[in-house]
Protein backbone atom coordinates (compact mmCIF):
# COMPACT_ATOMS: atom_id res chain seq x y z
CA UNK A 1 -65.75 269.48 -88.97
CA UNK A 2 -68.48 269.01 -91.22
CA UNK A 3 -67.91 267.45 -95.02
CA UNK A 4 -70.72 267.56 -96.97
CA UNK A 5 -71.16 264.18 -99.36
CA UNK A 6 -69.87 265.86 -102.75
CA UNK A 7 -66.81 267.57 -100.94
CA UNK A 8 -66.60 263.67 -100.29
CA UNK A 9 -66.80 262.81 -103.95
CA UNK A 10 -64.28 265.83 -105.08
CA UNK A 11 -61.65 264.55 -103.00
CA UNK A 12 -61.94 260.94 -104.18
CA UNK A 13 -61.09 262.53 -107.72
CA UNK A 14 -58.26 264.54 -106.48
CA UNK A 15 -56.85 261.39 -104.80
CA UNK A 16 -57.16 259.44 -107.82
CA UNK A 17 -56.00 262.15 -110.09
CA UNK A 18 -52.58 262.20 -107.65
CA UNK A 19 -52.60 258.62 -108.18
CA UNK A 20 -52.33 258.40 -111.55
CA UNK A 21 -49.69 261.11 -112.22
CA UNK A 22 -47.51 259.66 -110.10
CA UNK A 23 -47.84 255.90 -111.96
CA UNK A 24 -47.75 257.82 -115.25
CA UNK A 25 -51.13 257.44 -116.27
CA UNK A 26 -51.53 259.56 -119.80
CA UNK A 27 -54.12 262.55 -119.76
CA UNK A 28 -55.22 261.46 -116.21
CA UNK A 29 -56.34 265.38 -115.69
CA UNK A 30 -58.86 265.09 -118.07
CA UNK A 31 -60.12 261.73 -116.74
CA UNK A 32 -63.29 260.77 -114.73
CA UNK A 33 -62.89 259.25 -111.15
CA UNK A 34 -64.40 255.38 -112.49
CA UNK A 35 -61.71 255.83 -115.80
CA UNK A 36 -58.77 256.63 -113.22
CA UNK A 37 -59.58 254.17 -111.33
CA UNK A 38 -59.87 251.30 -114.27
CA UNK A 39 -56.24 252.47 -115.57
CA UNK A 40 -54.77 252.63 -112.00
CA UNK A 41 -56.30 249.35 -111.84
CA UNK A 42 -54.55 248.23 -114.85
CA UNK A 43 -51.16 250.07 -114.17
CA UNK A 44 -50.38 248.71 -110.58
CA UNK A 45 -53.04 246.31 -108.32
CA UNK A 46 -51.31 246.72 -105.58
CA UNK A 47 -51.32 250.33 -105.45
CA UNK A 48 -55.25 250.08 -106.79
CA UNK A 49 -55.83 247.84 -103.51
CA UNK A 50 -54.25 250.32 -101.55
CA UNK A 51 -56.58 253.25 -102.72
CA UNK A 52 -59.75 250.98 -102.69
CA UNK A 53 -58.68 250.66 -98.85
CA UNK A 54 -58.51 254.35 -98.62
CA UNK A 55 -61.28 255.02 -99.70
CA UNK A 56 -62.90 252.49 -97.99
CA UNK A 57 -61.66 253.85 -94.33
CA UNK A 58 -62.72 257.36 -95.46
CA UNK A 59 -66.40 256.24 -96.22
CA UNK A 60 -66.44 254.74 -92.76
CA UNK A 61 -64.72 257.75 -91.25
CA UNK A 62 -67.59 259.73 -93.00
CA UNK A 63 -70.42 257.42 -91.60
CA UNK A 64 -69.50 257.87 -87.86
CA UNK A 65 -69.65 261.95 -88.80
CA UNK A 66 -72.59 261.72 -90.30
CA UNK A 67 -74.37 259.15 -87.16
CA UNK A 68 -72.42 262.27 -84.63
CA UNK A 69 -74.06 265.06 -87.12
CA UNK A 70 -77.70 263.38 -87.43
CA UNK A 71 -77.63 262.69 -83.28
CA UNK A 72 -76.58 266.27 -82.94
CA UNK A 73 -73.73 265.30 -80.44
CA UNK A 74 -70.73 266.55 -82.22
CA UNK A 75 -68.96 268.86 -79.48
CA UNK A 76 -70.27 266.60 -77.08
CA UNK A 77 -69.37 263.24 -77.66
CA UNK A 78 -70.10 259.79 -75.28
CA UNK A 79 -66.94 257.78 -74.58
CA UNK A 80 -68.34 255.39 -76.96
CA UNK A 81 -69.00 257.97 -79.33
CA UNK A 82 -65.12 259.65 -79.16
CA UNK A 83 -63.63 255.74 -79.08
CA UNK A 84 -65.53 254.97 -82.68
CA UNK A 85 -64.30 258.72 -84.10
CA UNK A 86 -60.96 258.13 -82.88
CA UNK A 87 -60.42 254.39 -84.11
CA UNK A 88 -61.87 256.00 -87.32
CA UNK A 89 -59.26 258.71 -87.75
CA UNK A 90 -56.69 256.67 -87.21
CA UNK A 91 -57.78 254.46 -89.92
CA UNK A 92 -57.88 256.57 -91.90
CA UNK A 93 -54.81 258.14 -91.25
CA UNK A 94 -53.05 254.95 -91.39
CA UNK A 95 -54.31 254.04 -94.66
CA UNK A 96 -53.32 257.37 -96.40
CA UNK A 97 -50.01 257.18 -95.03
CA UNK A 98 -49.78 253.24 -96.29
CA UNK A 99 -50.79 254.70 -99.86
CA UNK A 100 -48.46 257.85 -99.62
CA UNK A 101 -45.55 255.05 -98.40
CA UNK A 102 -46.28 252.78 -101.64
CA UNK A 103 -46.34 255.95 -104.19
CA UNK A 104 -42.88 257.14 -102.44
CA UNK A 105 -41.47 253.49 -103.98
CA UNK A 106 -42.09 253.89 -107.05
């Protein structure tokens, strides 16, 4: 599956947006991805750290599409090729669910 850059971008927002309403964050629907991420910040670090890690595994999730994408092998992958997508689903996976897990305690 393809994801273009901005779908990317809009999802970030809608993470961050679920974020903040569930630590209470005031108007957050109305709020720009950098200013709900500055109050999450503020609000709860560890939750913020969790997000930032998120994100982070999403980006890199991203990167090995795009590499697949600009090689044209997607459909056809090398071992190497499905070992790197794999390890970078599940990181991402595992993150989300770690963030999802944190939320569910408050």
């Amino acid at each position: 599956m393809y994801m273009a850059p901005e779908d990317l971008h809009v999802f970030y927002h809608q993470v961050h947006k679920n974020v903040a309403r569930r630590l209470g964050i005031e108007d957050y629907e109305w709020k720009s991805t950098r200013e709900l991420a500055d109050e999450i910040e503020r609000s709860n670090s560890g939750v913020a750290s969790k997000l930032k890690a998120l994100i982070e595994a999403y980006e890199h999730w991203f990167e090995v599409h795009e590499r697949m994408e600009a090689t044209r092998s997607s459909g056809n992958l090398s071992a190497d090729q499905n070992i790197k997508l794999t390890k970078a689903m599940k990181d991402r996976d595992s993150t989300r669910k770690v963030l999802i897990d944190e939320l569910e305690k408050l």
